[in-house]
C-alpha atoms as a PDB file:
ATOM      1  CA  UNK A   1      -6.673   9.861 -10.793  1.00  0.00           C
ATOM      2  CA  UNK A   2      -4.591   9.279 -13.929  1.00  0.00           C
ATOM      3  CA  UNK A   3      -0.798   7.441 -12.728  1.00  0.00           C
ATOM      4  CA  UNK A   4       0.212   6.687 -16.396  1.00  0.00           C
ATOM      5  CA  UNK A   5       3.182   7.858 -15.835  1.00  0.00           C
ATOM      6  CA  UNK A   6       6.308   7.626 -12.615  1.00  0.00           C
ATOM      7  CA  UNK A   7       6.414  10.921 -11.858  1.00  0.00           C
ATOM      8  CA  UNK A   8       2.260  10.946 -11.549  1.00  0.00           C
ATOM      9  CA  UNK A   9       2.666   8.065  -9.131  1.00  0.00           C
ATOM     10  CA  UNK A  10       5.450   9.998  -7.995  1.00  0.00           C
ATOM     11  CA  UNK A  11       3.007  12.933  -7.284  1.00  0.00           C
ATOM     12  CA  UNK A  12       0.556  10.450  -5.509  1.00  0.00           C
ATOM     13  CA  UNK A  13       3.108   9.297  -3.434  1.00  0.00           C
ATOM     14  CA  UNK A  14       4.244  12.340  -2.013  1.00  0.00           C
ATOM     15  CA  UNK A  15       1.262  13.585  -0.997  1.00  0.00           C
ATOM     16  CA  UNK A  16       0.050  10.110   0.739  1.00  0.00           C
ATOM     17  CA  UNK A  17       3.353  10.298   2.562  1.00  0.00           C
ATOM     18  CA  UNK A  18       2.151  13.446   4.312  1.00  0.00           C
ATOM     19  CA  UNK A  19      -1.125  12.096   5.413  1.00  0.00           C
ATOM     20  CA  UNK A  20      -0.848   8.328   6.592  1.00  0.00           C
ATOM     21  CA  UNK A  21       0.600   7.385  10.240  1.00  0.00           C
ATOM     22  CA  UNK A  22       1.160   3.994  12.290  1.00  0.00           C
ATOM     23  CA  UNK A  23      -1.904   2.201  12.456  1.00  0.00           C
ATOM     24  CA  UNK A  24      -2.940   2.927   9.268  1.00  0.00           C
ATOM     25  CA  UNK A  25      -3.357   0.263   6.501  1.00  0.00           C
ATOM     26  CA  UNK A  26      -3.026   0.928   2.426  1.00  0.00           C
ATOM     27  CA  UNK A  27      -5.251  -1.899   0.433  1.00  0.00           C
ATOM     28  CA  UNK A  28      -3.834  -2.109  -2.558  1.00  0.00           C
ATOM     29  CA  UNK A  29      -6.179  -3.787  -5.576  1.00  0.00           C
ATOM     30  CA  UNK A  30      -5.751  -4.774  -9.165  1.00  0.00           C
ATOM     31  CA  UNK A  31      -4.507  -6.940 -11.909  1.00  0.00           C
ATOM     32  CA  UNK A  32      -1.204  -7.832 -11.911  1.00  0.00           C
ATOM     33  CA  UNK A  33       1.249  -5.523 -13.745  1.00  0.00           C
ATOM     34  CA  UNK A  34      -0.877  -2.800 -12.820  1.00  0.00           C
ATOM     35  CA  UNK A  35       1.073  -0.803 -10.711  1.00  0.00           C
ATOM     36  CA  UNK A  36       0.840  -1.902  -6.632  1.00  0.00           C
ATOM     37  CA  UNK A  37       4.420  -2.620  -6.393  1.00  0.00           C
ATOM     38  CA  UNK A  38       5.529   0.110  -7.684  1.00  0.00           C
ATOM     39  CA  UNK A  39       3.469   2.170  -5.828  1.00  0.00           C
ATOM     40  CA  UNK A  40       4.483   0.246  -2.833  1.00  0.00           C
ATOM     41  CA  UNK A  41       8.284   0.885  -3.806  1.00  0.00           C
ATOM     42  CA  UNK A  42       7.586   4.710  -4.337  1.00  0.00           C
ATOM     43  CA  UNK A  43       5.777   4.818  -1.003  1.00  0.00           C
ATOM     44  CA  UNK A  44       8.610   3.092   1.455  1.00  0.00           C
ATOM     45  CA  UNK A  45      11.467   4.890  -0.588  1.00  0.00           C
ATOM     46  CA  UNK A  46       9.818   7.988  -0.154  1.00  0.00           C
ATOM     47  CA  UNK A  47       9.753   7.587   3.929  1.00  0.00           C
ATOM     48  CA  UNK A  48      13.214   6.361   4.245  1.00  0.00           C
ATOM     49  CA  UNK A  49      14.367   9.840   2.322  1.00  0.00           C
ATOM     50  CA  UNK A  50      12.679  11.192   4.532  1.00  0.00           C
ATOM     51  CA  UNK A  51      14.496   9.785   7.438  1.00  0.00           C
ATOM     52  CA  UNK A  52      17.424   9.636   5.715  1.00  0.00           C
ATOM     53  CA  UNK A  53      17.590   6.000   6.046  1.00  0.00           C
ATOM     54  CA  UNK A  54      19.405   4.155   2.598  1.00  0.00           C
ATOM     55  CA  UNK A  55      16.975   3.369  -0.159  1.00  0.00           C
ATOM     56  CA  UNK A  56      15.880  -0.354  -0.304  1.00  0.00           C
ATOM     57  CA  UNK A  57      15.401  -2.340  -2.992  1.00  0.00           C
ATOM     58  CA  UNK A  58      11.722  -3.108  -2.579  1.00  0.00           C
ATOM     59  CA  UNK A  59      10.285  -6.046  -4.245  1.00  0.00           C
ATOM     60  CA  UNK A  60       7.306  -8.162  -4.099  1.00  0.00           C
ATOM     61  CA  UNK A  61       6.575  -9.790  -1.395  1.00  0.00           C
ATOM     62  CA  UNK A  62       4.819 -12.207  -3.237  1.00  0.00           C
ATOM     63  CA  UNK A  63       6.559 -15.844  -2.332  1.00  0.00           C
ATOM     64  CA  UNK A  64       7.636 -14.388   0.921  1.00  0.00           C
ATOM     65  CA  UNK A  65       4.152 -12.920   1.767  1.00  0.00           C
ATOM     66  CA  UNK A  66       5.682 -10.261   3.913  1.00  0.00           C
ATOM     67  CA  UNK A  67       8.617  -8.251   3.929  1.00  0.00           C
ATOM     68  CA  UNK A  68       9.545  -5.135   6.718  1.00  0.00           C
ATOM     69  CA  UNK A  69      10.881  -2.223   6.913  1.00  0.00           C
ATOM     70  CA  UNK A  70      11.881  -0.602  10.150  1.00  0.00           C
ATOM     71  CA  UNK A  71      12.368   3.166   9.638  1.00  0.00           C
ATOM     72  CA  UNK A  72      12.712   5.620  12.728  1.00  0.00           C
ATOM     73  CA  UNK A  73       9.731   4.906  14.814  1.00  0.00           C
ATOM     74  CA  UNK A  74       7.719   2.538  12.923  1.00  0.00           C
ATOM     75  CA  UNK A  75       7.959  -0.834  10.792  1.00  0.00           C
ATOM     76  CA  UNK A  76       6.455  -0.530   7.333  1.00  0.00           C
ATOM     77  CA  UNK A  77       4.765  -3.888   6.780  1.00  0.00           C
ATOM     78  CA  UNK A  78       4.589  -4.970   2.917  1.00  0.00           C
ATOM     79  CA  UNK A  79       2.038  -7.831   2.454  1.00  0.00           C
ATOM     80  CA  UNK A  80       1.279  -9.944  -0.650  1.00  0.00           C
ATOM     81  CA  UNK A  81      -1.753 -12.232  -0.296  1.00  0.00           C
ATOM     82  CA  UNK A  82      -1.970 -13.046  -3.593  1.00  0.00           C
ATOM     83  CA  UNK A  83      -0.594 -16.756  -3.080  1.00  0.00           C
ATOM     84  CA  UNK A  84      -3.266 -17.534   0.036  1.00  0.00           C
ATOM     85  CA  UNK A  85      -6.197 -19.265  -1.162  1.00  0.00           C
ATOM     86  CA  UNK A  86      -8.960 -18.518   1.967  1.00  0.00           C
ATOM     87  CA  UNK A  87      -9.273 -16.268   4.740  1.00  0.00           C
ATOM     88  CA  UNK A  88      -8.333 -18.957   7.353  1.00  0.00           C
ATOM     89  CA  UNK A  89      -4.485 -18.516   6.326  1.00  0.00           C
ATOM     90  CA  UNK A  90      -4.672 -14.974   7.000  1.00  0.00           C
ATOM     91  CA  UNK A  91      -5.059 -15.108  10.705  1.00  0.00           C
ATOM     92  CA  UNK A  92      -1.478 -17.076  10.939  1.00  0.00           C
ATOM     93  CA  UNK A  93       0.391 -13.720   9.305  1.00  0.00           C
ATOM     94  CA  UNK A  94       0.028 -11.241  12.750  1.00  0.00           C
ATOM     95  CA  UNK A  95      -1.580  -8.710  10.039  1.00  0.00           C
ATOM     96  CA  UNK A  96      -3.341  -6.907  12.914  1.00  0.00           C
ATOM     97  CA  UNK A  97      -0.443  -7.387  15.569  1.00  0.00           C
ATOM     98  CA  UNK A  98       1.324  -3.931  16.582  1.00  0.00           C
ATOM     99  CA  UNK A  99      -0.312  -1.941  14.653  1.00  0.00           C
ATOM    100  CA  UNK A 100       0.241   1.287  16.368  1.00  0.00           C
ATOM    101  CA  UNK A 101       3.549   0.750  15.443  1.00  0.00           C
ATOM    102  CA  UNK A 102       3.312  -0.071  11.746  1.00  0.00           C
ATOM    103  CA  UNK A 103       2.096   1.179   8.397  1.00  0.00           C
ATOM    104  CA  UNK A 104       0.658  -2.017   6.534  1.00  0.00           C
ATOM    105  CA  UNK A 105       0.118  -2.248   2.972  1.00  0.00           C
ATOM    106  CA  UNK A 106      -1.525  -5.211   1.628  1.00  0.00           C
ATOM    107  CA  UNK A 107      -1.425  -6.094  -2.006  1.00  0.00           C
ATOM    108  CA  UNK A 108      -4.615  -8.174  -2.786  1.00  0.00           C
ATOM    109  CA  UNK A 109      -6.691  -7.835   0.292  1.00  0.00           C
ATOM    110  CA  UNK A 110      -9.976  -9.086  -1.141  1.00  0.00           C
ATOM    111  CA  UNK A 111      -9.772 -12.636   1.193  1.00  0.00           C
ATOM    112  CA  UNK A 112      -9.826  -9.718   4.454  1.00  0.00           C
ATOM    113  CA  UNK A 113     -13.190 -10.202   5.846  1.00  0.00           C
ATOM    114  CA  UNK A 114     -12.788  -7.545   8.723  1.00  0.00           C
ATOM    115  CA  UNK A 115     -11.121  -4.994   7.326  1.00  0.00           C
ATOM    116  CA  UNK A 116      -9.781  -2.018   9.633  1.00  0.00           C
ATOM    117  CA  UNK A 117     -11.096   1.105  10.508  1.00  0.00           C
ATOM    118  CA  UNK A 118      -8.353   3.692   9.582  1.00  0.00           C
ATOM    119  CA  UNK A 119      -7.323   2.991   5.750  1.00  0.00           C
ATOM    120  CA  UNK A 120      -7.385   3.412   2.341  1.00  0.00           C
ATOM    121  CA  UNK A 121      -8.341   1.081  -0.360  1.00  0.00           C
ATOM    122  CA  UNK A 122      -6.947   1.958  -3.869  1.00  0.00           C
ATOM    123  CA  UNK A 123      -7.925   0.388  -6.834  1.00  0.00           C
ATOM    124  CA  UNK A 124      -5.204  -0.026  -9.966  1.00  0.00           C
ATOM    125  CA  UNK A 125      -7.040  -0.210 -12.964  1.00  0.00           C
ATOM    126  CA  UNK A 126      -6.021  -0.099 -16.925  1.00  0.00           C
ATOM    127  CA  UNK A 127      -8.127   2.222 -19.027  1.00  0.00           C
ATOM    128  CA  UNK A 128     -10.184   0.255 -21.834  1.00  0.00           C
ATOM    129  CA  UNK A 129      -7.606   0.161 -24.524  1.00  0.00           C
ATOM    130  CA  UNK A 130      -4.886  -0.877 -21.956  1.00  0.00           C
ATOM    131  CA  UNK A 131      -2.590   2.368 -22.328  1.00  0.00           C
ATOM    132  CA  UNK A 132      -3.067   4.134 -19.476  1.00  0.00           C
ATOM    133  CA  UNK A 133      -3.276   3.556 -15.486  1.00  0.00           C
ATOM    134  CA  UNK A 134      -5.811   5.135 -13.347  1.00  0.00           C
ATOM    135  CA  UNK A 135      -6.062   5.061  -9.136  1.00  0.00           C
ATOM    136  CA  UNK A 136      -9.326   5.061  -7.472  1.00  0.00           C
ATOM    137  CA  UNK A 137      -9.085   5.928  -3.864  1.00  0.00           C
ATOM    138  CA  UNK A 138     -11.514   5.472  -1.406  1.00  0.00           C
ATOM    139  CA  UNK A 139     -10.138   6.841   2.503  1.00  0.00           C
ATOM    140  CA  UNK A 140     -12.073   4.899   5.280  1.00  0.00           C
ATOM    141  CA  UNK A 141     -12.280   6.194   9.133  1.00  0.00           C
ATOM    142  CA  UNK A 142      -9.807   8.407  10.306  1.00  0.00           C
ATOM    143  CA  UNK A 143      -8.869   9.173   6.518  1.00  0.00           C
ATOM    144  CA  UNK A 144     -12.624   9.771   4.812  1.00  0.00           C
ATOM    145  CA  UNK A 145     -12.538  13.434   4.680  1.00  0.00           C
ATOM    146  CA  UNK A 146      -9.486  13.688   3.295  1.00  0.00           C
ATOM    147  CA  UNK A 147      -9.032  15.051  -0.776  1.00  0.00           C
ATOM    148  CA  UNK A 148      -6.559  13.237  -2.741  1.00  0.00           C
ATOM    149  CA  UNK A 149      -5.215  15.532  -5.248  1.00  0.00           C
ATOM    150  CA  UNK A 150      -1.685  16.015  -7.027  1.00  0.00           C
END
């Protein structure tokens, strides 16, 4: 799926919105610059509109590793592993704690060695000559039927 542009992220977005729930998890892959963050920024803004909650200011949670946001009846948890350096300092973060009662998206998940059942894994990638962004998505369990289209 071709996200060159805001408003085709934009697109994206919207239409993930309507589909994921608590206890579902959004791996987000790729080089950095790519695009994660600002998908990630899209993604919360677009559920506190729709709870009418005030737009944050959502940045990268990359020195904090984690940053929440609590919207009506669920916590959206915004992870950035790209600092860790194994697996063993993942199981100090609660990543898997609550989660009927969170969304979780994790920026650079590849150190996750058991991954959960209901999510999505998108890949952020830069065409060959570097102009344009592209999304891969691949749904997993509860989500693998699904059609991502904008």
């Amino acid at each position: 799926m071709k996200i060159s542009s805001l408003k085709d992220l934009q697109k994206f977005t919207i239409r993930i919105s309507e589909i994921i729930l608590p206890g579902d998890y959004l791996f987000l892959s790729g080089e950095i610059g790519v695009g994660k963050t600002t998908f990630a920024r899209q993604l919360i803004n677009t559920f506190e509109l729709k709870y009418n909650i005030k737009k944050s200011e959502v940045l990268s949670p990359t020195f904090n590793i984690l940053f929440e946001y609590e919207l009506k009846d669920f916590i959206f948890k915004h992870y950035d592993l790209y600092r860790l350096k194994n697996a063993e300092e993942i199981k100090n973060l609660e990543l898997f704690e609550n989660e009927e009662k969170s969304i979780t998206l994790v920026e650079w998940p590849e150190l996750i060695k058991n991954k959960p059942t209901n999510r999505i894994d998108l890949f952020f990638k830069y065409t060959q000559n570097m102009k344009q962004r592209i999304l891969d998505i691949k749904p997993v369990g509860r989500l693998k039927n699904y059609e991502f289209r904008i």
